[in-house]
Protein backbone atom coordinates (compact mmCIF):
# COMPACT_ATOMS: atom_id res chain seq x y z
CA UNK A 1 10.96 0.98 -20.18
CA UNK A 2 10.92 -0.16 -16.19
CA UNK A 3 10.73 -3.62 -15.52
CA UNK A 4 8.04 -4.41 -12.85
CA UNK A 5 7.75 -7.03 -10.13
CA UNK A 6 4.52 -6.03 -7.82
CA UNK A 7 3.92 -7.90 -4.97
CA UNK A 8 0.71 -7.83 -3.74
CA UNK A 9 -0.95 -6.92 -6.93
CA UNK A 10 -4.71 -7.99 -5.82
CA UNK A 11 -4.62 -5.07 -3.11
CA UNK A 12 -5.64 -1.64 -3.20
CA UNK A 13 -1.59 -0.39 -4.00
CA UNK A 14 -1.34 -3.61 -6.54
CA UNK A 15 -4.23 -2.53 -8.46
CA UNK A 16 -3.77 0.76 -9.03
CA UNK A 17 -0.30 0.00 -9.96
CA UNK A 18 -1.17 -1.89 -12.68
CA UNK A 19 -3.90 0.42 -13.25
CA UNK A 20 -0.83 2.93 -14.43
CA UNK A 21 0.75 0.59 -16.24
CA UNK A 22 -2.13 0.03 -18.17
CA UNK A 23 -2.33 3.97 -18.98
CA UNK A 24 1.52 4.39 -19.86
CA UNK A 25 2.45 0.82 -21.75
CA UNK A 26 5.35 2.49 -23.74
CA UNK A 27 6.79 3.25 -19.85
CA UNK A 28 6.43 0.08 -17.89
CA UNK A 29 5.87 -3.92 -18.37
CA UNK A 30 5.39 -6.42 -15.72
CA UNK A 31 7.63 -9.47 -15.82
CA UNK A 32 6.42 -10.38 -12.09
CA UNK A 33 3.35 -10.78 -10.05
CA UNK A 34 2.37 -12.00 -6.12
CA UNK A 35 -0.55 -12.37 -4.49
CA UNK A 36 -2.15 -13.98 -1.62
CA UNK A 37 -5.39 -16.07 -1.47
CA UNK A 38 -7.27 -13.55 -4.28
CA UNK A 39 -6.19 -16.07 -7.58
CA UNK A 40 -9.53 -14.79 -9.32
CA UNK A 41 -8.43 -11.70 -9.39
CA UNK A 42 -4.42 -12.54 -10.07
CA UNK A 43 -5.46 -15.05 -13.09
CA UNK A 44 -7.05 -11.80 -14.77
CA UNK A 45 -3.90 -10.02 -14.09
CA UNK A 46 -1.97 -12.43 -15.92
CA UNK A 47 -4.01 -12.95 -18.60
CA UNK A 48 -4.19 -9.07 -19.29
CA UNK A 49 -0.24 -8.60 -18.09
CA UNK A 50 1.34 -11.76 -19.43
CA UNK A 51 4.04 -11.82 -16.58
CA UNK A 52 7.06 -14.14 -16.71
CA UNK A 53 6.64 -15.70 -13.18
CA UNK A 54 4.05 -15.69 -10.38
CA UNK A 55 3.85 -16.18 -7.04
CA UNK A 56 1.41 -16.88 -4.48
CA UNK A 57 0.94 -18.03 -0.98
CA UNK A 58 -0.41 -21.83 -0.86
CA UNK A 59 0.73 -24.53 -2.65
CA UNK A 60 -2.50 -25.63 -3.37
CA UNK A 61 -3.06 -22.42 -5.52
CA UNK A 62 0.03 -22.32 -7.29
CA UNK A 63 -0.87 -26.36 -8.70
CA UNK A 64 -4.58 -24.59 -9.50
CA UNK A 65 -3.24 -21.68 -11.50
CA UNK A 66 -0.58 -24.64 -13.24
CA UNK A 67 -3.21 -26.34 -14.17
CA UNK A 68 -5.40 -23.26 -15.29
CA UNK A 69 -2.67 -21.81 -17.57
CA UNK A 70 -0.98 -25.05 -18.72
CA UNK A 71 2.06 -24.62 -20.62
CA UNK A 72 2.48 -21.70 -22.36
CA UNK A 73 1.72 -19.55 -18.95
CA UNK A 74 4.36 -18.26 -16.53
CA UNK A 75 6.49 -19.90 -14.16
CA UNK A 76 4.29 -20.35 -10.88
CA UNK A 77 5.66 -20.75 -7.62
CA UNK A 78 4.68 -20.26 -4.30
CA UNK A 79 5.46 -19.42 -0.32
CA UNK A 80 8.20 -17.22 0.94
CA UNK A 81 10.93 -18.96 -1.85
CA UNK A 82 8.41 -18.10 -4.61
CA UNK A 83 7.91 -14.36 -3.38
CA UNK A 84 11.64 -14.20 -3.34
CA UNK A 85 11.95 -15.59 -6.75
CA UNK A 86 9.70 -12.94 -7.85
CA UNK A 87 11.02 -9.82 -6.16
CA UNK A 88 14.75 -11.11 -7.32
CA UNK A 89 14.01 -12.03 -10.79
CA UNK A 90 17.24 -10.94 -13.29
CA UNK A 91 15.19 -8.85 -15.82
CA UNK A 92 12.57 -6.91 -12.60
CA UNK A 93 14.42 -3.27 -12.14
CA UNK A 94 12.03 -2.24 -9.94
CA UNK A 95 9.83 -3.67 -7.37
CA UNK A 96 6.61 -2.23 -6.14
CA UNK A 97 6.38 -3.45 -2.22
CA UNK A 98 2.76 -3.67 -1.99
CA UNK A 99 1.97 -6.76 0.19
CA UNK A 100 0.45 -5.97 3.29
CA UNK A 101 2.58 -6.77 6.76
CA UNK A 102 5.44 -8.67 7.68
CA UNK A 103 5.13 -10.61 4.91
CA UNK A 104 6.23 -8.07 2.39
CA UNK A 105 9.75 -7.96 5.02
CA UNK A 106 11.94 -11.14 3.60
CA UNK A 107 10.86 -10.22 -0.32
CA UNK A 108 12.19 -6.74 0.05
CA UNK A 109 15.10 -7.18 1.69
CA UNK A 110 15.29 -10.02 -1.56
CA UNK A 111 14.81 -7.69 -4.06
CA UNK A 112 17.64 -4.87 -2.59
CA UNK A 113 19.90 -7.44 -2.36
CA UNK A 114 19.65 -8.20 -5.72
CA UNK A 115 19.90 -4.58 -6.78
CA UNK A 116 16.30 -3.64 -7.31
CA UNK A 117 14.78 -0.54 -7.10
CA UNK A 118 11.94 -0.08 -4.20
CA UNK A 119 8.50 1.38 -4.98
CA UNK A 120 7.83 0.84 -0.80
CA UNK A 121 4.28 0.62 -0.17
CA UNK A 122 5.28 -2.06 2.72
CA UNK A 123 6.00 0.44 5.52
CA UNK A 124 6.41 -2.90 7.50
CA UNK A 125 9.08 -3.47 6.33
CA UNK A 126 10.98 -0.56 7.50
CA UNK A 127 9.04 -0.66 10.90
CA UNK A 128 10.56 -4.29 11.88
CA UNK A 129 14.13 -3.96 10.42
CA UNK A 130 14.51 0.19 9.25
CA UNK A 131 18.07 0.56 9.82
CA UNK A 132 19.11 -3.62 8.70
CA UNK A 133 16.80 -2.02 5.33
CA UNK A 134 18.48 1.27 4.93
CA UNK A 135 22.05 -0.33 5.46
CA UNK A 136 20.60 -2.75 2.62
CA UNK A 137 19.93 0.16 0.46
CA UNK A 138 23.17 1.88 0.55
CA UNK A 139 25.51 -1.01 0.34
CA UNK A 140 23.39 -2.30 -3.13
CA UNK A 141 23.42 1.29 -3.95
CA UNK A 142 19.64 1.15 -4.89
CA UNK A 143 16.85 3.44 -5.05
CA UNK A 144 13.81 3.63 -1.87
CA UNK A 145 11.06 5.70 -3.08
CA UNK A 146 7.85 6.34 -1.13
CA UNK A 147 4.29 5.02 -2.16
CA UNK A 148 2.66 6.00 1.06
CA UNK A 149 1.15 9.26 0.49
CA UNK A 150 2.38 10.66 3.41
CA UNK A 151 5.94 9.97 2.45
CA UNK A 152 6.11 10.64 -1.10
CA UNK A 153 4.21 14.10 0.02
CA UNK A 154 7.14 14.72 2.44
CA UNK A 155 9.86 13.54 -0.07
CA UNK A 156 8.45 15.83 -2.54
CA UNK A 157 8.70 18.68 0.01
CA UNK A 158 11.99 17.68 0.64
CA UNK A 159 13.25 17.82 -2.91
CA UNK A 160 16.08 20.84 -3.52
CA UNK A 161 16.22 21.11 0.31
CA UNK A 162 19.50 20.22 2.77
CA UNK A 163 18.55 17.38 5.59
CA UNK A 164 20.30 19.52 8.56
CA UNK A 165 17.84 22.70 7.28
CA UNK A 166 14.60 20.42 8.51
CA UNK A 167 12.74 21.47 11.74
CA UNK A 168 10.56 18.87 12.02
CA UNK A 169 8.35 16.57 9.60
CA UNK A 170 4.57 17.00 9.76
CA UNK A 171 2.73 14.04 9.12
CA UNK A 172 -1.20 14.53 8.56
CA UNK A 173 -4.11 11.69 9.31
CA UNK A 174 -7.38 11.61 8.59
CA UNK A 175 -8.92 10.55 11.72
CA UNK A 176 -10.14 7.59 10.64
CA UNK A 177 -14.19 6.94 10.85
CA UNK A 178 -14.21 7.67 14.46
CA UNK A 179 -12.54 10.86 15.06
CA UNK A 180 -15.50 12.61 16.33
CA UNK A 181 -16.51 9.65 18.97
CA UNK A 182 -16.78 10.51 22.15
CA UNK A 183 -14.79 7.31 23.81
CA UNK A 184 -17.62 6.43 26.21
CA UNK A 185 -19.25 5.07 22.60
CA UNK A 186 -16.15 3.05 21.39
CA UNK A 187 -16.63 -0.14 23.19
CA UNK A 188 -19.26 -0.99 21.21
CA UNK A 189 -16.95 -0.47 17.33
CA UNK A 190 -17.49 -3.62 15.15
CA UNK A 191 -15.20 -4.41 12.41
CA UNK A 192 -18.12 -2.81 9.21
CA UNK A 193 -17.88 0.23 11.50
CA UNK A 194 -13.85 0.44 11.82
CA UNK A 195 -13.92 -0.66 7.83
CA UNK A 196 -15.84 2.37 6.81
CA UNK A 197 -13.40 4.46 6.08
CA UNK A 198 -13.84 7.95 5.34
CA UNK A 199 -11.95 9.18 2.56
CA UNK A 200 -9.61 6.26 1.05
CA UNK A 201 -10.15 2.96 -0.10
CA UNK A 202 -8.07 0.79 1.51
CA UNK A 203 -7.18 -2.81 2.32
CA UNK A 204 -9.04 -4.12 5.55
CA UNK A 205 -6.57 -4.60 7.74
CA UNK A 206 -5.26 -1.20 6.87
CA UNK A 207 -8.65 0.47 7.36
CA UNK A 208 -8.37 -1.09 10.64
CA UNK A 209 -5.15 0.66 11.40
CA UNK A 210 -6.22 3.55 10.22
CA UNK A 211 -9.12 3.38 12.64
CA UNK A 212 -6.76 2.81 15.75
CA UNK A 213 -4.53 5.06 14.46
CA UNK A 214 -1.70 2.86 14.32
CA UNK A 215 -1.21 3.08 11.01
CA UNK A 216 0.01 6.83 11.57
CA UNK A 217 2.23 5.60 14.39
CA UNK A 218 4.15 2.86 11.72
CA UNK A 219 4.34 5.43 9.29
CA UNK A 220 6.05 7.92 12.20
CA UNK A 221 8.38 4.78 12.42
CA UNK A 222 8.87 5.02 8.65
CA UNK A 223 9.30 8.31 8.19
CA UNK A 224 12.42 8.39 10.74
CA UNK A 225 14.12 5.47 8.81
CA UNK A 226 13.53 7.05 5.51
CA UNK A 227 14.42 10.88 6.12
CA UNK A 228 17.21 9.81 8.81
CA UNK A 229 14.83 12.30 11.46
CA UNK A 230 14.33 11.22 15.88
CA UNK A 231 10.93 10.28 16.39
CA UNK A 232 10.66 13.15 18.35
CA UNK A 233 10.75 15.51 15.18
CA UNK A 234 8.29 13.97 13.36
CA UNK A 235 4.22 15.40 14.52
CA UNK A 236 1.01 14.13 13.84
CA UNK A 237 -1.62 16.36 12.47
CA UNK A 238 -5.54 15.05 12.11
CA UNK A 239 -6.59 16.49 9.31
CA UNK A 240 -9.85 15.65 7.92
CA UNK A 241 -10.22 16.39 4.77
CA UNK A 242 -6.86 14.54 3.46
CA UNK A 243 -5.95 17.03 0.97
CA UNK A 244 -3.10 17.96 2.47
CA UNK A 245 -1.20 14.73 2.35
CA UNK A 246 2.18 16.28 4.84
CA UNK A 247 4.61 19.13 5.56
CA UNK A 248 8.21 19.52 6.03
CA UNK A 249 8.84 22.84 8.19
CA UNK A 250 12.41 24.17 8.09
CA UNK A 251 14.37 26.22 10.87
CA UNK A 252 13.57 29.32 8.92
CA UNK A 253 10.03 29.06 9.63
CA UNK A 254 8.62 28.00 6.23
CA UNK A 255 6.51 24.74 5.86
CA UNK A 256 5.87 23.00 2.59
CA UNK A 257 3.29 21.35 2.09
CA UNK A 258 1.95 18.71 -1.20
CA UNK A 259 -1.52 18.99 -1.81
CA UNK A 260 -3.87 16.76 -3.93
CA UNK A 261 -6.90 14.64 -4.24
CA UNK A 262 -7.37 11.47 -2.08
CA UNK A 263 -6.07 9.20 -4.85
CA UNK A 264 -3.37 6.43 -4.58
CA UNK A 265 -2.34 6.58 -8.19
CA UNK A 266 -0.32 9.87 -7.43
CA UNK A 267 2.35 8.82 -5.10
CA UNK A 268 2.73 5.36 -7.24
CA UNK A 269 2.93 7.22 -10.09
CA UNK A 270 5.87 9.39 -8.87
CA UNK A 271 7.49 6.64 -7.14
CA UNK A 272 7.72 5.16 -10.53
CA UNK A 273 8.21 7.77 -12.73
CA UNK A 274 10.57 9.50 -10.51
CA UNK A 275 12.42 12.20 -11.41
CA UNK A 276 9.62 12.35 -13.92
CA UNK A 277 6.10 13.19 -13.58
CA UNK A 278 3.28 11.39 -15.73
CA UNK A 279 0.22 12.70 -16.65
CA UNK A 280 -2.89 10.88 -14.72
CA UNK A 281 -6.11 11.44 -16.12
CA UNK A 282 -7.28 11.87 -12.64
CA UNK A 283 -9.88 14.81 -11.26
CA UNK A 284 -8.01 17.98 -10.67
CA UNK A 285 -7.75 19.77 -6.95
CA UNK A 286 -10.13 22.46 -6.51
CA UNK A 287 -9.41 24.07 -3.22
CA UNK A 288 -11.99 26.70 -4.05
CA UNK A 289 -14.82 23.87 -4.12
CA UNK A 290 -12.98 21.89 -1.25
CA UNK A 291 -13.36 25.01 1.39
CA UNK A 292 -11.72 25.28 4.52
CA UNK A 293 -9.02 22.46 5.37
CA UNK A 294 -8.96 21.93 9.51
CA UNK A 295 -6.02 20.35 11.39
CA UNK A 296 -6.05 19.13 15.74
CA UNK A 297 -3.65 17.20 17.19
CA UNK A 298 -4.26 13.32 18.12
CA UNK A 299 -6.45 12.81 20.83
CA UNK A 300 -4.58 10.40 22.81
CA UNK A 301 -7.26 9.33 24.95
CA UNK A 302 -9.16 8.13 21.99
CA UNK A 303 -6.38 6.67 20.07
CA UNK A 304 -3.26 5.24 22.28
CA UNK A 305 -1.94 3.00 19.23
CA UNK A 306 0.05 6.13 18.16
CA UNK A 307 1.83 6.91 21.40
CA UNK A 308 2.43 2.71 21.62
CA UNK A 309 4.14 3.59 18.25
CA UNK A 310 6.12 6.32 19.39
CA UNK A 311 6.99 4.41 22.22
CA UNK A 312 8.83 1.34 20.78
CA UNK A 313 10.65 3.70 18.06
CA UNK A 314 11.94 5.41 20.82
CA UNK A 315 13.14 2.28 22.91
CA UNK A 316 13.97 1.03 19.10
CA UNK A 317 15.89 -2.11 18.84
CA UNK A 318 13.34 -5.51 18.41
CA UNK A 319 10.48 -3.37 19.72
CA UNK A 320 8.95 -1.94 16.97
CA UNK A 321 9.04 -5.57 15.47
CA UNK A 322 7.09 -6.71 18.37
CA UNK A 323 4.58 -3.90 18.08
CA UNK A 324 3.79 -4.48 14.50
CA UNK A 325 3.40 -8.56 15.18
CA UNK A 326 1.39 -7.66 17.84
CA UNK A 327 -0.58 -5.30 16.11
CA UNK A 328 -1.21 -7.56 13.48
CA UNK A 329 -2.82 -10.57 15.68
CA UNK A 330 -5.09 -7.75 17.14
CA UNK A 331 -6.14 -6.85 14.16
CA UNK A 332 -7.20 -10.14 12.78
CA UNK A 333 -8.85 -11.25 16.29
CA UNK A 334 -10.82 -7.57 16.02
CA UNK A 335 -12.04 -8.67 12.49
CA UNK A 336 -13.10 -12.40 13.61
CA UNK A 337 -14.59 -10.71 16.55
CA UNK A 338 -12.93 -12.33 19.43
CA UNK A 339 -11.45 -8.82 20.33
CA UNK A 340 -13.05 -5.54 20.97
CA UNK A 341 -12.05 -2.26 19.15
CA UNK A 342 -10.62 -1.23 22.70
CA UNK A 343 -8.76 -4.26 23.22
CA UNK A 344 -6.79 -3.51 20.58
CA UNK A 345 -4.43 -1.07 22.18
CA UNK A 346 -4.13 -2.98 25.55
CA UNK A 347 -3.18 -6.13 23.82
CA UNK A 348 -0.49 -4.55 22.38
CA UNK A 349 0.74 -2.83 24.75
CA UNK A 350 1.49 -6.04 27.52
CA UNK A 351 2.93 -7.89 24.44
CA UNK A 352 5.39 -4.95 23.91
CA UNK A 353 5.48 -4.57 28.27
CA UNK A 354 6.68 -8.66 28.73
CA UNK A 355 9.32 -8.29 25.86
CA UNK A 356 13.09 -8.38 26.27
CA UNK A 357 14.25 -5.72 24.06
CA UNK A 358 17.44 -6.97 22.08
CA UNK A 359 19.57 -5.01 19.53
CA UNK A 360 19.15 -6.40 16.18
CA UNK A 361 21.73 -7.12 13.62
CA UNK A 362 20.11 -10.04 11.61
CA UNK A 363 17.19 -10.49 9.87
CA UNK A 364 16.74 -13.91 11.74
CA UNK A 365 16.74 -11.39 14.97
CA UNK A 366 14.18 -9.40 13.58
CA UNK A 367 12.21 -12.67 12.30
CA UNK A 368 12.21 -14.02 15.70
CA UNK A 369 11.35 -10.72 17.55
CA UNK A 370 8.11 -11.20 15.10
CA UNK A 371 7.17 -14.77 15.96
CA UNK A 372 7.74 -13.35 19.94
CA UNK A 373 5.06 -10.95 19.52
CA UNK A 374 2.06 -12.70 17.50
CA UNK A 375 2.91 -16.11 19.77
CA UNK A 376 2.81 -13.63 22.98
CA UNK A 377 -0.72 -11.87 21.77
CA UNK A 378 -2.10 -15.38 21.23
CA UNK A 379 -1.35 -16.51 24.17
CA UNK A 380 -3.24 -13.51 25.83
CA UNK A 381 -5.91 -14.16 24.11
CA UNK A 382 -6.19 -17.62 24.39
CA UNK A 383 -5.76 -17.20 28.68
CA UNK A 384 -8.27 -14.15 28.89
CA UNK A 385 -5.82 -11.85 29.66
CA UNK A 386 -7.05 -8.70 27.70
């Protein structure tokens, strides 16, 4: 039986993780749970989950859910330290990464320091500090196993297959709600519009990525930290119908492709169960009832987040630490609506244009390259700038 810490387990990933370890209770128990502001939601997940300790952001919430369980409930902490204390607790052997951002960085790095296995659903966390992460993993000698759907469909493909045998890795997108605009009718995007997301159910500030297409420009980011591939060797494919979730090709010409559903319980599952499959009672693919599955590249015009993405992985360093800071204050000024949907992309790119790229070596470094960018979009902001 896997020992479970989830941070983030009142989003999308957090639920339907616990949603499988509901299903499989002979295969998984939960001695750990975070969450942010959502302590409705995280009370009922303690109540049905019985965890050991908690965590959660405020410290006003942590003396409310005290209070609330009284003495026989778990240890409840809160802030960064209480995170920390959940993603490094002695009995967790495995941590499911689910919080959303930059936030999820300092807990992870927590957890594979203390020898935990990673469930990453946090692709943050690899965008901001991928190769202080991956040195992480290797000298703790611990597992990092996809829950994006993109890269547990490519390490799938992968599987059986020699790293210097890879052409290139194929990542697919849906396109978000607006990849049939014409541009000249983007200014006017509010946040319900950009929310509406076609085919997954996702977190808001993901759906908002996902929109922009930025989210497919972190997970290019990802994808070159986790499979050890340039930037320049990983595509983009829009693909609408998100059935194909991404492709490896190799130099001999074949692709491989994993197929499936829209469903976020697959890639958890296997990042759990790994080398292991479990059987999800979930609605089979039927390709014959799905029809014809399209692909187009990116239109560039439309979308600029993903060559902003490309960008900073290729200038690498602090960059891509900047970008995602950035890209997070955007993202929350777009949903308050003091920014338009086509601000998005400019702020970003003058935070990322007025930064001094530095190597980075230190999570401090990487920490501070953050605080650079969201202090640098605010200040835009606040002076008109955009």
């Amino acid at each position: 039986m896997k020992q479970l810490a989830v941070l983030g387990s009142t989003g999308s990933i957090g639920v339907n993780t616990l949603q499988i370890v509901e299903a499989f209770p002979d295969k998984f128990q939960v001695l750990a749970l975070t969450a942010g502001g959502n302590t409705g939601l995280l009370l009922e997940q303690i109540h049905r989950f019985q965890p050991q300790v908690v965590a959660v952001v405020a410290e006003s919430d942590a003396d409310q859910l005290r209070s609330v369980l009284g003495a026989g409930g778990p240890e409840v902490f809160y802030g960064v330290e209480g995170l920390v204390r959940c993603a490094s607790h002695p009995q967790v052997s495995t941590v499911v990464a689910a919080i959303v951002g930059a936030a999820g960085l300092v807990p992870t790095m927590a957890a594979i320091k203390a020898g935990k296995d990673i469930a990453l659903a946090n692709k943050e966390t690899l965008v901001m500090a991928g190769s202080l992460v991956m040195d992480a993993v290797r000298e703790h000698q611990v597992k990092l196993l996809p829950v994006d759907s993109e890269h547990s469909a490519i390490f799938q493909s992968l599987e059986g297959h020699q790293t210097q045998d890879i052409r290139r890795l194929i990542l697919t997108a849906s396109g978000g709600p607006f990849r049939d605009w014409p541009l000249d009718r983007m200014s006017g995007i509010l946040p319900a519009d950009a929310l509406a997301h076609p085919n997954w159910n996702m977190g808001r500030k993901i759906s908002i990525d996902s929109a922009t297409m930025m989210n497919k420009g972190l997970e290019v980011i990802e994808a070159h930290w986790l499979f050890n591939l340039p930037v320049d060797r990983i595509a983009v494919h829009v693909h609408p119908e998100s059935i194909v979730h991404s492709m490896v090709e190799y130099c001999d010409g074949a692709v491989l492709a994993q197929l499936g559903i829209p469903d976020m319980q697959t890639p958890i599952a296997y990042a759990l169960s790994w080398p292991d499959r479990l059987p999800l009672n979930l609605d089979p693919l039927d390709l014959c009832k799905t029809g014809s599955l399209t692909f187009s590249e990116p239109d560039s015009a439309k979308f600029p987040c993903l060559a902003l993405a490309y960008s900073a992985a290729k200038v690498a360093g602090s960059a891509p630490a900047v970008l995602n800071a950035a890209n997070e204050v955007a993202v929350e000024e777009f949903l308050s609506g003091r920014l338009s949907f086509l601000q998005i992309p400019r702020l970003i790119e003058q935070v990322l244009e007025g930064h001094d790229i530095e190597e980075l070596m230190t999570i401090d470094q990487v920490l501070r390259a953050d605080l650079y960018g969201r202090h640098a979009a605010r200040e835009l902001i606040a002076g008109g700038l955009i």
